[in-house]
C-alpha atoms as a PDB file:
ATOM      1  CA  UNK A   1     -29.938 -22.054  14.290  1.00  0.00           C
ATOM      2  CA  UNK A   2     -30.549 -19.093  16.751  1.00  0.00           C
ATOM      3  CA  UNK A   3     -27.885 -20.933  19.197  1.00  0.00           C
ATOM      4  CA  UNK A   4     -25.585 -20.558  16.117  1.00  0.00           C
ATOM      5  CA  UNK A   5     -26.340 -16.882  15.234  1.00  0.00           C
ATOM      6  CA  UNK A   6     -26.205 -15.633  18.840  1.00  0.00           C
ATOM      7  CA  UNK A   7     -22.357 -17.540  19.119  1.00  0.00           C
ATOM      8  CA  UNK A   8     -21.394 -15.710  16.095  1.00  0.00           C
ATOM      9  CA  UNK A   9     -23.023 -12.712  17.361  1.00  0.00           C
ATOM     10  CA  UNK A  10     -20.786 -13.337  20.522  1.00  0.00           C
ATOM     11  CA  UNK A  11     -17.309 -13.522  18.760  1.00  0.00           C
ATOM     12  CA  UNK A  12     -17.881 -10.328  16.607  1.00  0.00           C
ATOM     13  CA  UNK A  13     -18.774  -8.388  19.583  1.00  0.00           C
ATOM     14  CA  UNK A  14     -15.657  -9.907  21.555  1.00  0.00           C
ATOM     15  CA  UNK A  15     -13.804  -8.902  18.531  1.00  0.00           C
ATOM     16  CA  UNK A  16     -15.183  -5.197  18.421  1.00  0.00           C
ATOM     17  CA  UNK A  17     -14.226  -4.891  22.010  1.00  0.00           C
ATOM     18  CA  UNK A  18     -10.841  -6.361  21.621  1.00  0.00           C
ATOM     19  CA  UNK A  19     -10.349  -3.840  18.905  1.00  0.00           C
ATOM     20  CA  UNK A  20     -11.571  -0.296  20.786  1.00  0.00           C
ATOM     21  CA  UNK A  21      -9.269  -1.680  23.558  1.00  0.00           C
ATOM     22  CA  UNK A  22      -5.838  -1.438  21.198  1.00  0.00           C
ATOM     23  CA  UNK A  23      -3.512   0.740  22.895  1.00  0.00           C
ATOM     24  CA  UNK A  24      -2.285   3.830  20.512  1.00  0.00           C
ATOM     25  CA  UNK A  25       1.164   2.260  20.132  1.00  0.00           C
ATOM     26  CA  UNK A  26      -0.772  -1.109  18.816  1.00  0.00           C
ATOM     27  CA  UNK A  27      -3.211   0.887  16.436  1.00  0.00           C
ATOM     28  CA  UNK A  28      -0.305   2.797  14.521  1.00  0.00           C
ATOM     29  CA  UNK A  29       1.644  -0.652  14.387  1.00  0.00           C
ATOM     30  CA  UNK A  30      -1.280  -2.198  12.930  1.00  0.00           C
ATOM     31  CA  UNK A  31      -1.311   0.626  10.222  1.00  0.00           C
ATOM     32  CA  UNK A  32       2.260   0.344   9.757  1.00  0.00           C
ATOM     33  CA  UNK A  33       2.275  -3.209   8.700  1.00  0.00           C
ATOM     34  CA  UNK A  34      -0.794  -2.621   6.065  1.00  0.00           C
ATOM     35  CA  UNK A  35       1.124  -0.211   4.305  1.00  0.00           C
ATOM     36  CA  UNK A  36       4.584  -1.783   4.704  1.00  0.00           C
ATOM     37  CA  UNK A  37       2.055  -4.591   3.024  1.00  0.00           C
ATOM     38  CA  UNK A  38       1.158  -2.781   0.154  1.00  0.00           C
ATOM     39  CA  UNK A  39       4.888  -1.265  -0.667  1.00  0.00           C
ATOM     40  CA  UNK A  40       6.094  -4.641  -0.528  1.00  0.00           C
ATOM     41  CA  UNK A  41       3.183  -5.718  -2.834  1.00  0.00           C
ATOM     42  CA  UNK A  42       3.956  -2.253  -5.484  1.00  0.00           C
ATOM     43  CA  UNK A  43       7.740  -4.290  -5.560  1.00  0.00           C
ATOM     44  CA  UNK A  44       6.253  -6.915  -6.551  1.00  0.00           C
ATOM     45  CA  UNK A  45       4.612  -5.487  -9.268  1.00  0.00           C
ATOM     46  CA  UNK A  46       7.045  -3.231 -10.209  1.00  0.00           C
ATOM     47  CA  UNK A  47       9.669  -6.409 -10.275  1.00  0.00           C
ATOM     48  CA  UNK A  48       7.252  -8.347 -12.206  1.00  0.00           C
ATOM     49  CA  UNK A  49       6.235  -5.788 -14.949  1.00  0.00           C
ATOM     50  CA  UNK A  50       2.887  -4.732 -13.818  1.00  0.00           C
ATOM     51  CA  UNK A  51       3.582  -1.107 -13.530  1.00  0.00           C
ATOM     52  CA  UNK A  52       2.600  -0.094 -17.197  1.00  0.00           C
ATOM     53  CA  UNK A  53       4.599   3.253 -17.110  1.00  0.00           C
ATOM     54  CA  UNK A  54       7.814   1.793 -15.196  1.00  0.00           C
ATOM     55  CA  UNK A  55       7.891  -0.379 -18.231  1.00  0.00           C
ATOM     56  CA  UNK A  56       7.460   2.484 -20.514  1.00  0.00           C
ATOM     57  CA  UNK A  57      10.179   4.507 -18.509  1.00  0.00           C
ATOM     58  CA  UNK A  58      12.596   1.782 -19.769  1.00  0.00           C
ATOM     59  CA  UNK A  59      11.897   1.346 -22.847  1.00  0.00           C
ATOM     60  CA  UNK A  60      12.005   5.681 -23.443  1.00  0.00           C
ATOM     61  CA  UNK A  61      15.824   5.194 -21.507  1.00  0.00           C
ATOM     62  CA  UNK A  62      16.873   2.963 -24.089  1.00  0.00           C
ATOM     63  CA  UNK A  63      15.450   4.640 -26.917  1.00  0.00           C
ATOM     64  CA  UNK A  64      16.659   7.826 -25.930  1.00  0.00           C
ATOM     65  CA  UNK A  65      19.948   6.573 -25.107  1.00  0.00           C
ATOM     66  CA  UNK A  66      20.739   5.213 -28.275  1.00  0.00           C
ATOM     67  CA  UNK A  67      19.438   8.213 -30.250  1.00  0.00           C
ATOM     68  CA  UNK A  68      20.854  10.828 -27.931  1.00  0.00           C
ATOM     69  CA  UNK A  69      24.646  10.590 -27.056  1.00  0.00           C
ATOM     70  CA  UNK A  70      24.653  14.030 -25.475  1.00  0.00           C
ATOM     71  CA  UNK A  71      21.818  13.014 -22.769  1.00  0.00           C
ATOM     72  CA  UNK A  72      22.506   9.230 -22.874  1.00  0.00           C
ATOM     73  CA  UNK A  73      23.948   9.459 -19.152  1.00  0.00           C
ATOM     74  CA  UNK A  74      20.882  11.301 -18.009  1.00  0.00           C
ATOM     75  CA  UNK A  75      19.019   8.647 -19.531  1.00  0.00           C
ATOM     76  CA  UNK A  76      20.350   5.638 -18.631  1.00  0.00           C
ATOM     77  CA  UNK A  77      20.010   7.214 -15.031  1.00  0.00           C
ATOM     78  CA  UNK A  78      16.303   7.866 -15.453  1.00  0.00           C
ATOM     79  CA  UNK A  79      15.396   4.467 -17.029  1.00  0.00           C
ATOM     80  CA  UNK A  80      16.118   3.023 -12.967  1.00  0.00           C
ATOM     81  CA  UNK A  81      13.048   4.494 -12.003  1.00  0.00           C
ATOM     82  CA  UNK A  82      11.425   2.332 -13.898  1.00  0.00           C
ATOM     83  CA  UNK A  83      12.695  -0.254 -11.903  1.00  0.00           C
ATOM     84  CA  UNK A  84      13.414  -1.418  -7.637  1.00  0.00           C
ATOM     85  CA  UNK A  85      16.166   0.522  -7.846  1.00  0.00           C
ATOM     86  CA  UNK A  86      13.964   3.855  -8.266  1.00  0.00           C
ATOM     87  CA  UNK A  87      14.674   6.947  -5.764  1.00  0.00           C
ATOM     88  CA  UNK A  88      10.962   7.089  -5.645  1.00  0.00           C
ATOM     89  CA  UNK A  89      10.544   4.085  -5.052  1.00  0.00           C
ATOM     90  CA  UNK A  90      13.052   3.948  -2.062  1.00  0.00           C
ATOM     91  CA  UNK A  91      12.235   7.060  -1.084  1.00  0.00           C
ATOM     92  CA  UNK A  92       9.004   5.549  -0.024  1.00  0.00           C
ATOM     93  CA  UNK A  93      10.894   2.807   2.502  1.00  0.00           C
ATOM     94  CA  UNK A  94      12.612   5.636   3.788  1.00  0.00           C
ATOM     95  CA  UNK A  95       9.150   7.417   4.853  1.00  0.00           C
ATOM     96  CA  UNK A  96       8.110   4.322   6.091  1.00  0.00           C
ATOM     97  CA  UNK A  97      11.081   3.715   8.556  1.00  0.00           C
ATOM     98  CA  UNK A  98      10.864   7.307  10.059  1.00  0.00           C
ATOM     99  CA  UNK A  99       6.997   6.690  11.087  1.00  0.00           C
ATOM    100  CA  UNK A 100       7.520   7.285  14.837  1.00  0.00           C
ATOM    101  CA  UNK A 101       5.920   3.632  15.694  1.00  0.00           C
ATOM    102  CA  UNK A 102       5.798   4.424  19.468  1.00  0.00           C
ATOM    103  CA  UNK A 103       3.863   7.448  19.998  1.00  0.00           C
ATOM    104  CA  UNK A 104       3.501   9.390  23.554  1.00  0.00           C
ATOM    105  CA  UNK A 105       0.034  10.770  22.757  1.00  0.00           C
ATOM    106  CA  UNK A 106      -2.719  11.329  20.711  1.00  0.00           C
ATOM    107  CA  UNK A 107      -0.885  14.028  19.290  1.00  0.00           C
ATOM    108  CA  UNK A 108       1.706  12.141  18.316  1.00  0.00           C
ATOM    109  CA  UNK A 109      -0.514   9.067  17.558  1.00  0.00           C
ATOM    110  CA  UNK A 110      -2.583  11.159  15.201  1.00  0.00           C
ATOM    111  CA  UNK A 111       0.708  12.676  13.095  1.00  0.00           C
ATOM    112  CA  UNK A 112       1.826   8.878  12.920  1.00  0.00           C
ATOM    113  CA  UNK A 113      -1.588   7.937  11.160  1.00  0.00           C
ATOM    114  CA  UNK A 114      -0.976  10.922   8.778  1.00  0.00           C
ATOM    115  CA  UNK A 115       2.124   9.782   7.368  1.00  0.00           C
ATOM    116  CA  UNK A 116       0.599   6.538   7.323  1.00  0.00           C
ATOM    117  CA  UNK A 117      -2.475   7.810   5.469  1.00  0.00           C
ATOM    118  CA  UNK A 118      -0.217   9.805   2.962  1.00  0.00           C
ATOM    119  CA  UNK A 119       1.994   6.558   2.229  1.00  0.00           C
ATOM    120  CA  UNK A 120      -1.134   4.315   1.929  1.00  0.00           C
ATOM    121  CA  UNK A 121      -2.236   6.557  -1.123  1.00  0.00           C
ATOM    122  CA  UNK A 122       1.648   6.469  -2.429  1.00  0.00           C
ATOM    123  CA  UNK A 123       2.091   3.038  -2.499  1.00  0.00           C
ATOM    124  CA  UNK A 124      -1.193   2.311  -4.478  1.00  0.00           C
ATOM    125  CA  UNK A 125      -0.153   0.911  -7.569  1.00  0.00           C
ATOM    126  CA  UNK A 126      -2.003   2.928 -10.103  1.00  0.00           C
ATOM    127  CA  UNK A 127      -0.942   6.058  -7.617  1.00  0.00           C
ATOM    128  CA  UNK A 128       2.770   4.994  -7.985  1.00  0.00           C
ATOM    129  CA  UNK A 129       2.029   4.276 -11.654  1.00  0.00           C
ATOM    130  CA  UNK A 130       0.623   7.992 -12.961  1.00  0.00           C
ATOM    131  CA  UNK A 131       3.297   8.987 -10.522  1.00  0.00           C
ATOM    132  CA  UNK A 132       5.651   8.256 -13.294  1.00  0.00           C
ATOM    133  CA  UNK A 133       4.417  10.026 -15.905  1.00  0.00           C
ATOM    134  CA  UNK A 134       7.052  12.556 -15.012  1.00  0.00           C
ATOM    135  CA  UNK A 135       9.674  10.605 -15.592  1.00  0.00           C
ATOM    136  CA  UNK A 136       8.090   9.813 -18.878  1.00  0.00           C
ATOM    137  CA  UNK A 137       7.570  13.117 -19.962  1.00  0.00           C
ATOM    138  CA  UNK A 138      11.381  14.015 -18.806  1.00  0.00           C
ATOM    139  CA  UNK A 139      12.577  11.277 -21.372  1.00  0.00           C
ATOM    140  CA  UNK A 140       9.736  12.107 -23.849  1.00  0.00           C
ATOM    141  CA  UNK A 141      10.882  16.202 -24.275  1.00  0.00           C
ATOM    142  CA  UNK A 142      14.981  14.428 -24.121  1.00  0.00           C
ATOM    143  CA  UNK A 143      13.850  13.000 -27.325  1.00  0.00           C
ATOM    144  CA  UNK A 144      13.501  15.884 -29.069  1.00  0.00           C
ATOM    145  CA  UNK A 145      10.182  14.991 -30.245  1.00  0.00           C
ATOM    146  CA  UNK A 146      10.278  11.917 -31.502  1.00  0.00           C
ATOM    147  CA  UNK A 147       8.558   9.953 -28.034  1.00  0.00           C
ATOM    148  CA  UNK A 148       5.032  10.680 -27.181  1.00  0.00           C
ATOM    149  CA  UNK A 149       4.584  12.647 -23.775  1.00  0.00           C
ATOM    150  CA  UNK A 150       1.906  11.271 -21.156  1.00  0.00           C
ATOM    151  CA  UNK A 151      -1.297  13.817 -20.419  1.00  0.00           C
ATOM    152  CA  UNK A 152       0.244  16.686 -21.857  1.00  0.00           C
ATOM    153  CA  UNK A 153      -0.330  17.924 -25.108  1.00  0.00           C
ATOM    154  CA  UNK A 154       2.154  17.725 -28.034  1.00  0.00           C
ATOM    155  CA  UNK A 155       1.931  21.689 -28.945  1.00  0.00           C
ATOM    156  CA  UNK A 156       2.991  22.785 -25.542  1.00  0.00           C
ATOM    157  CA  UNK A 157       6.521  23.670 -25.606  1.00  0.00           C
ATOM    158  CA  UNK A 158       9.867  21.884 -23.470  1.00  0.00           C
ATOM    159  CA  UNK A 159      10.449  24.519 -20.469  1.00  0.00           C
ATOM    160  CA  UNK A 160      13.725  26.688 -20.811  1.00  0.00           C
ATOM    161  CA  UNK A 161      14.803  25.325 -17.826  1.00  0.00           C
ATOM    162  CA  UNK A 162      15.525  22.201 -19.169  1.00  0.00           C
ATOM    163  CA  UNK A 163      13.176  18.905 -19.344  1.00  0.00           C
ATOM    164  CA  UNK A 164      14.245  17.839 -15.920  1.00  0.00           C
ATOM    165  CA  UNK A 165      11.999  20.823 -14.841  1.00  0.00           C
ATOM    166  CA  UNK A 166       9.421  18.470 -14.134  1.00  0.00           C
ATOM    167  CA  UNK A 167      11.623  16.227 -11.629  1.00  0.00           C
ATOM    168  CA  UNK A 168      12.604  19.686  -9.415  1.00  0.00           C
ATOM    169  CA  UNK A 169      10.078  20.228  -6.517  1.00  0.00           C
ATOM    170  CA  UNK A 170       9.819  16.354  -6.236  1.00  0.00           C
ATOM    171  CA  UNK A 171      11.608  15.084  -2.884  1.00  0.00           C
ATOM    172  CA  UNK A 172      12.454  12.114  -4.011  1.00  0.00           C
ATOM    173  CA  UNK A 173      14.900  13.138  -6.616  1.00  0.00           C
ATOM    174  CA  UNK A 174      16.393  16.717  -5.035  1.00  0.00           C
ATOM    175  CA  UNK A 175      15.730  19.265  -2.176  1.00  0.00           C
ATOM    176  CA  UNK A 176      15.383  22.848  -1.977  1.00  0.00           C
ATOM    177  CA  UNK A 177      17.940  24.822  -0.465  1.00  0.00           C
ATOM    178  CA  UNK A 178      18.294  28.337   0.768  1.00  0.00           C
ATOM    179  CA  UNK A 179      21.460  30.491  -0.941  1.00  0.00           C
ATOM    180  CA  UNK A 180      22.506  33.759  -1.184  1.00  0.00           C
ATOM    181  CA  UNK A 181      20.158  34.111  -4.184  1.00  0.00           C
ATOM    182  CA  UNK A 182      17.173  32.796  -2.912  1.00  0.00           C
ATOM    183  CA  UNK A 183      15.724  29.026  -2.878  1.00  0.00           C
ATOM    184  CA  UNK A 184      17.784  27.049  -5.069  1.00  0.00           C
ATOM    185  CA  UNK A 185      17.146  23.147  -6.238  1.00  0.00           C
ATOM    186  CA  UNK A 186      19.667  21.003  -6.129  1.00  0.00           C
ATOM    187  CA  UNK A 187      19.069  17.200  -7.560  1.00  0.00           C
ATOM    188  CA  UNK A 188      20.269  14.690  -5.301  1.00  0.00           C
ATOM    189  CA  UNK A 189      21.837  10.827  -5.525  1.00  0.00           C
ATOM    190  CA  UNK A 190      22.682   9.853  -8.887  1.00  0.00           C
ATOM    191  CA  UNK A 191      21.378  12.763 -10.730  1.00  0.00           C
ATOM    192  CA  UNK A 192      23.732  15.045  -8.568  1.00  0.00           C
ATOM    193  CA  UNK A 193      26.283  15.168 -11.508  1.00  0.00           C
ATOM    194  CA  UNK A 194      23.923  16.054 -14.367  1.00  0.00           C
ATOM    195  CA  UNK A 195      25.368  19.479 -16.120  1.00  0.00           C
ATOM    196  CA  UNK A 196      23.924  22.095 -18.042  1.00  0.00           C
ATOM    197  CA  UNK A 197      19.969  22.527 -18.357  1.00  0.00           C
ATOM    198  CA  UNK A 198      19.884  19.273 -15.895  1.00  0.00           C
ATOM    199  CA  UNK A 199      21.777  21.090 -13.092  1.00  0.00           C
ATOM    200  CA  UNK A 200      20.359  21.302  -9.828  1.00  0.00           C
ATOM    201  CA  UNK A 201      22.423  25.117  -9.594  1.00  0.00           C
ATOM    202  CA  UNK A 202      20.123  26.102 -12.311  1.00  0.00           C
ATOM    203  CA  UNK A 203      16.676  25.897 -10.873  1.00  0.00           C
ATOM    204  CA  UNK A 204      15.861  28.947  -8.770  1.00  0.00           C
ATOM    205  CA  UNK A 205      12.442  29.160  -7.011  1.00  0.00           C
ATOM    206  CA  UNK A 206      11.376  32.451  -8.550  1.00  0.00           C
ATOM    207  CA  UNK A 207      11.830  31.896 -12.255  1.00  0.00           C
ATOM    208  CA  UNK A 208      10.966  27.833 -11.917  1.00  0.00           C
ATOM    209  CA  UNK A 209       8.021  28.493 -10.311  1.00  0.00           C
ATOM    210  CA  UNK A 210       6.527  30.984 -12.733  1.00  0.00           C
ATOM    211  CA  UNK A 211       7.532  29.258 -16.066  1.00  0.00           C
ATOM    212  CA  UNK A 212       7.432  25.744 -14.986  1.00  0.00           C
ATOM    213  CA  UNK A 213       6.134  22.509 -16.749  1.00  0.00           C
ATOM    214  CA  UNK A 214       2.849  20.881 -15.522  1.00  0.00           C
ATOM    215  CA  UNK A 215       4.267  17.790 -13.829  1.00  0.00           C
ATOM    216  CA  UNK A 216       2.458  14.780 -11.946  1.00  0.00           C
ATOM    217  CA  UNK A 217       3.642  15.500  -8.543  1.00  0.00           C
ATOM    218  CA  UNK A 218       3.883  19.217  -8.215  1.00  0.00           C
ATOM    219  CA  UNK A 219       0.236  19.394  -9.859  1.00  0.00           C
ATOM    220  CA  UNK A 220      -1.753  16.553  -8.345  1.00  0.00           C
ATOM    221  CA  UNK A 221       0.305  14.081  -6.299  1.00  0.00           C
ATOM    222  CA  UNK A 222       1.797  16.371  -3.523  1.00  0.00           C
ATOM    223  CA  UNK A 223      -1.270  16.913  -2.004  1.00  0.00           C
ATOM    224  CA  UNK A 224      -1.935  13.259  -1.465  1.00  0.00           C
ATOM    225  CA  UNK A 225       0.984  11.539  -1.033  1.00  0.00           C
ATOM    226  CA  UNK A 226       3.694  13.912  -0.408  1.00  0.00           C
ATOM    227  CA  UNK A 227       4.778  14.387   2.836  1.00  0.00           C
ATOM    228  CA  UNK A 228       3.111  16.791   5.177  1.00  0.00           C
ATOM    229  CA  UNK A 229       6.263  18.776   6.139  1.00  0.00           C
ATOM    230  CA  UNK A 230       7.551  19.163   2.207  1.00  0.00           C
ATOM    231  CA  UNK A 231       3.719  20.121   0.992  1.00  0.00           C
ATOM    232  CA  UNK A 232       4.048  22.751   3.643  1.00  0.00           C
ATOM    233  CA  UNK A 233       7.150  23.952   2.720  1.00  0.00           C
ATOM    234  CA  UNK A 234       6.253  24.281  -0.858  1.00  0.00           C
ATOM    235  CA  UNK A 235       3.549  26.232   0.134  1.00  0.00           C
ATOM    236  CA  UNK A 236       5.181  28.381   2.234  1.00  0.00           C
ATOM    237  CA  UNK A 237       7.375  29.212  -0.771  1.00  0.00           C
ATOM    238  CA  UNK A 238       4.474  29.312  -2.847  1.00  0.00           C
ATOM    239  CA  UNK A 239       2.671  32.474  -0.718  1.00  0.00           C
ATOM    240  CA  UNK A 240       5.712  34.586  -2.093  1.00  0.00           C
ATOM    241  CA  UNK A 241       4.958  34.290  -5.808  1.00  0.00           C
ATOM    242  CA  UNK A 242       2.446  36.621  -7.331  1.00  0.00           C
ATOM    243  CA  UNK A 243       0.861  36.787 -10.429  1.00  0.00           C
ATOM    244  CA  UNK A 244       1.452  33.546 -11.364  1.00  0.00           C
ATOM    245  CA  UNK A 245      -1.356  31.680 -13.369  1.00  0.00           C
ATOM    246  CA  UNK A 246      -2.306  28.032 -11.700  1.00  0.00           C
ATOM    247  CA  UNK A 247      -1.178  24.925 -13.720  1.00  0.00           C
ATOM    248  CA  UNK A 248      -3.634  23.292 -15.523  1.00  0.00           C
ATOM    249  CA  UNK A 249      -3.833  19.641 -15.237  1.00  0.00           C
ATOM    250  CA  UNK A 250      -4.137  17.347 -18.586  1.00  0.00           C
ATOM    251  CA  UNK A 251      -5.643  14.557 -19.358  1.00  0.00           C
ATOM    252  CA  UNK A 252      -7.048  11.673 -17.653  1.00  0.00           C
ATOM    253  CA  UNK A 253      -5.679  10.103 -14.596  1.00  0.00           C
ATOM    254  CA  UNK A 254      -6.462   6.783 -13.787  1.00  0.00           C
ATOM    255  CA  UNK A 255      -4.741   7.588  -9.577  1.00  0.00           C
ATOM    256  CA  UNK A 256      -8.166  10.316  -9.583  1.00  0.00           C
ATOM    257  CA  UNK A 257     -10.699   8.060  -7.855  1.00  0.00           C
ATOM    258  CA  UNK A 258      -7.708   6.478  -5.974  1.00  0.00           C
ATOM    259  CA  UNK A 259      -6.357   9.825  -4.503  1.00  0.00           C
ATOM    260  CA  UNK A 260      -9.992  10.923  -3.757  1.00  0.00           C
ATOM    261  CA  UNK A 261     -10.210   8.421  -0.982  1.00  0.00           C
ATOM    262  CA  UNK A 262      -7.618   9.147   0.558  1.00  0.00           C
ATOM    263  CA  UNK A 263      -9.200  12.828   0.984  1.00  0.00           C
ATOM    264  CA  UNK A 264      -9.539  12.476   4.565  1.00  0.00           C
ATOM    265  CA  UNK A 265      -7.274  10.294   7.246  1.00  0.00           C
ATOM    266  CA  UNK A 266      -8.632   6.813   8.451  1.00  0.00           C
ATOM    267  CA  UNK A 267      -7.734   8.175  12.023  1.00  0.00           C
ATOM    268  CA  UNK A 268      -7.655   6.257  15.051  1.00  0.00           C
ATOM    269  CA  UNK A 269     -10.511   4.133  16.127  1.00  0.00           C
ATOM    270  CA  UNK A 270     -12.873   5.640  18.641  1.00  0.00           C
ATOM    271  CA  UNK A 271     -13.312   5.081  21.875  1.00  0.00           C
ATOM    272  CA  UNK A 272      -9.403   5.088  21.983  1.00  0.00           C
ATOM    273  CA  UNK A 273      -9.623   8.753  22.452  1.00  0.00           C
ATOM    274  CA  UNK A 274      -7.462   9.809  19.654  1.00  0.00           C
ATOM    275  CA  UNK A 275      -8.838  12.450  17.401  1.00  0.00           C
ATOM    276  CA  UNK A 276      -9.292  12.288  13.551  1.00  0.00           C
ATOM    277  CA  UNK A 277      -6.807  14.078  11.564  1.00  0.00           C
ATOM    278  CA  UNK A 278      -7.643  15.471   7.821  1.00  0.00           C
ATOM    279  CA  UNK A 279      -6.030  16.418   4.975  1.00  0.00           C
ATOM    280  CA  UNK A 280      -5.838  18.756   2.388  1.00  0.00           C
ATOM    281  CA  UNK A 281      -7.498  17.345   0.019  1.00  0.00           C
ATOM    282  CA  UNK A 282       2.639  10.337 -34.715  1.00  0.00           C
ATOM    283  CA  UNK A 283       6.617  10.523 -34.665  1.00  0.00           C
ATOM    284  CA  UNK A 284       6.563   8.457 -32.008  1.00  0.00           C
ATOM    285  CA  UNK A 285       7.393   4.750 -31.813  1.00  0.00           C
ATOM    286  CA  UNK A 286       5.150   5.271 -28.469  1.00  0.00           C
ATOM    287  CA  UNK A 287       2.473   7.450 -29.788  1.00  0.00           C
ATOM    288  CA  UNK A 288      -0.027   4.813 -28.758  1.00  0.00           C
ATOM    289  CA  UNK A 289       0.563   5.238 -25.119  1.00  0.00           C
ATOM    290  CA  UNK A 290       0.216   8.790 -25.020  1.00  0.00           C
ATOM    291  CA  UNK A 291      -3.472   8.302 -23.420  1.00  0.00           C
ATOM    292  CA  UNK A 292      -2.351   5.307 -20.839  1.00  0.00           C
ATOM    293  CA  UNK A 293      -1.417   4.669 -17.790  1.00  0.00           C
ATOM    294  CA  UNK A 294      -2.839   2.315 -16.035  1.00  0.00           C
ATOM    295  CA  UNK A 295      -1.583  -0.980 -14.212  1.00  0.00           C
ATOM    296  CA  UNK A 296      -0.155  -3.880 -16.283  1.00  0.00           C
ATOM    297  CA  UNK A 297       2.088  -4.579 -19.423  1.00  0.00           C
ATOM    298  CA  UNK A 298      -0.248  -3.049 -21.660  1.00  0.00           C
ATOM    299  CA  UNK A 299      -3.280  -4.720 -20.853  1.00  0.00           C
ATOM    300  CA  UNK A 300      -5.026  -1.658 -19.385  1.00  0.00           C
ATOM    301  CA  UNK A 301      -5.064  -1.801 -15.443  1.00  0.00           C
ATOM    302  CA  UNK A 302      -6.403  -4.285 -12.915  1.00  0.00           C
END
C-alpha cells in the first residue's frame, strides 16, 4: 500500500513540475483552448435550445413581426441573436482570434490572460444567457406593450431615443465614433440600415448617456466580459458627464455568482515569473417569463 501511495505521490509531483515549467507561450495556449472549449460548448447550446432567453428572443421576433409591420425588419433582424448567427455571438470568435497567442513577455503574457479571463466569463452560458435580456427588452418595448420585459419593471417608461437604446454602447452590435458634434453611435452589420428612432446618427453620447435605459451590458456585463480597451473607453467618455444619476440595476440575475468569480484574473502560474493581473470588478403572451432567465427551454437552468 505505501509502495502504491508514494508512486502516486511520484506522478503528481512530476506533474506539478511539468506544469511550473510551461513556457508563457504554452500557458496562454493552454488558456486559449479552454475557452475556445467553452464557446464551442455555448454553440452547442445555443444550436440545441438550451439558452432559455435566445429561445425567447425568437419567439418576441416573430410575435413582434407579425403584429408590427412598421418594425417587422428590425425584428426579424433581432430574432438572429437568438440564434449562431448572433453578432454577439460572433463577436465573441472574433475576440478569441485576436488573443495574441505568442506573447514576448510577461507583459504581454499577462494582457493575453486578461482577454482570456474576460472571454471565459462571456462565454458562460448563463453569462451569455442574461446577456440577452437586452435584446429581449429591445423587442419587448417594439411591442408596444403587449410582451413582458426581462428585470425591468413594467411602469418604467420606453427611452425617447428609441428602444434600440439599450443595444448602443454594446460592441457587438455598433461603435462609437467621434464627429463634429461630439461622440456619435453608429449600429453596425445588419442593423446599419435601421431608420428613424433605430438610427445609429441618432444616438449622441451626451443626451444617451444621461436619459438612457438600464440595459444588461452597459449596467452589469461590461465590467466582466467586455473588453478591456472598450470598458476603458466608455469610461473615459463617462468622466465627461456630470450630474448624471447611476443606473439602477433590476431584478435578479442568475450570471451574479457567475460574474463574481471572475472578479479577479486566473493569472499565470507561479514560478513562471509572470505576474497576476486583476480586474475591475399581464398583456403579455410572455408575462410568465418576465422573472427568468436561466439556462434551458424553460426548465429553469442547469
Amino acid at each position: 500500500m505505501m509502495r502504491v501511495f508514494s508512486q502516486v505521490v511520484l506522478v503528481l509531483l512530476a506533474l506539478a513540475l511539468a506544469s511550473c515549467g510551461e513556457s508563457l507561450e504554452e500557458q496562454v495556449g493552454a488558456r486559449h483552448k479552454q475557452v475556445a472549449d467553452t464557446l464551442a460548448k455555448l454553440g452547442q447550446d445555443i444550436d440545441s435550445g438550451q439558452i432559455r432567453n435566445a429561445n425567447l428572443v425568437k419567439q418576441y421576433a416573430k410575435f413582434v413581426a407579425g403584429k408590427q409591420p412598421d418594425v417587422a425588419e428590425m425584428a426579424t433582424e433581432l430574432g438572429k441573436e437568438g440564434t449562431l448567427d448572433a453578432l454577439a455571438y460572433k463577436s465573441l470568435g472574433d475576440r478569441l482570434a485576436k488573443v495574441n497567442l505568442k506573447p514576448d513577455d510577461e507583459k504581454a503574457a499577462n494582457e493575453s490572460m486578461e482577454q482570456l479571463r474576460r472571454l471565459s466569463a462571456a462565454t458562460d452560458g448563463d453569462v451569455y444567457n442574461d446577456s440577452l435580456i437586452d435584446v429581449v427588452n429591445v423587442l419587448a418595448d417594439l411591442s408596444q406593450g403587449f410582451l413582458a420585459r426581462l428585470h425591468v419593471p413594467e411602469t418604467e417608461k420606453t427611452s425617447e431615443q428609441g428602444a434600440a437604446d439599450r443595444l448602443v454602447g454594446n460592441p457587438a452590435y455598433g461603435q462609437w465614433r467621434q464627429g463634429p458634434s461630439g461622440l456619435t453611435w453608429f449600429f453596425l452589420g445588419r442593423y446599419s440600415s435601421f431608420g428613424g428612432p433605430f438610427y445609429g446618427g441618432g444616438y449622441h453620447y451626451d443626451n444617451w448617456y444621461r436619459g438612457r435605459s438600464w440595459s444588461y451590458y452597459n449596467d452589469v456585463g461590461r465590467n466582466y466580459y467586455g473588453s478591456r480597451a472598450d470598458n476603458s473607453r466608455w469610461n473615459d467618455a463617462g468622466r465627461r458627464i456630470t450630474n448624471t444619476k447611476p443606473k439602477k440595476s433590476y431584478g435578479s440575475l442568475r450570471s451574479g455568482k457567475r460574474l463574481s468569480t471572475y472578479g479577479t484574473a486566473q493569472g499565470m502560474r507561479q514560478p513562471s515569473g509572470v505576474k497576476r493581473t486583476s480586474s475591475r470588478s399581464g398583456r403579455s403572451p410572455y408575462a410568465a417569463s418576465t422573472r427568468g432567465s436561466s439556462r434551458g427551454g424553460g426548465r429553469g437552468g442547469k
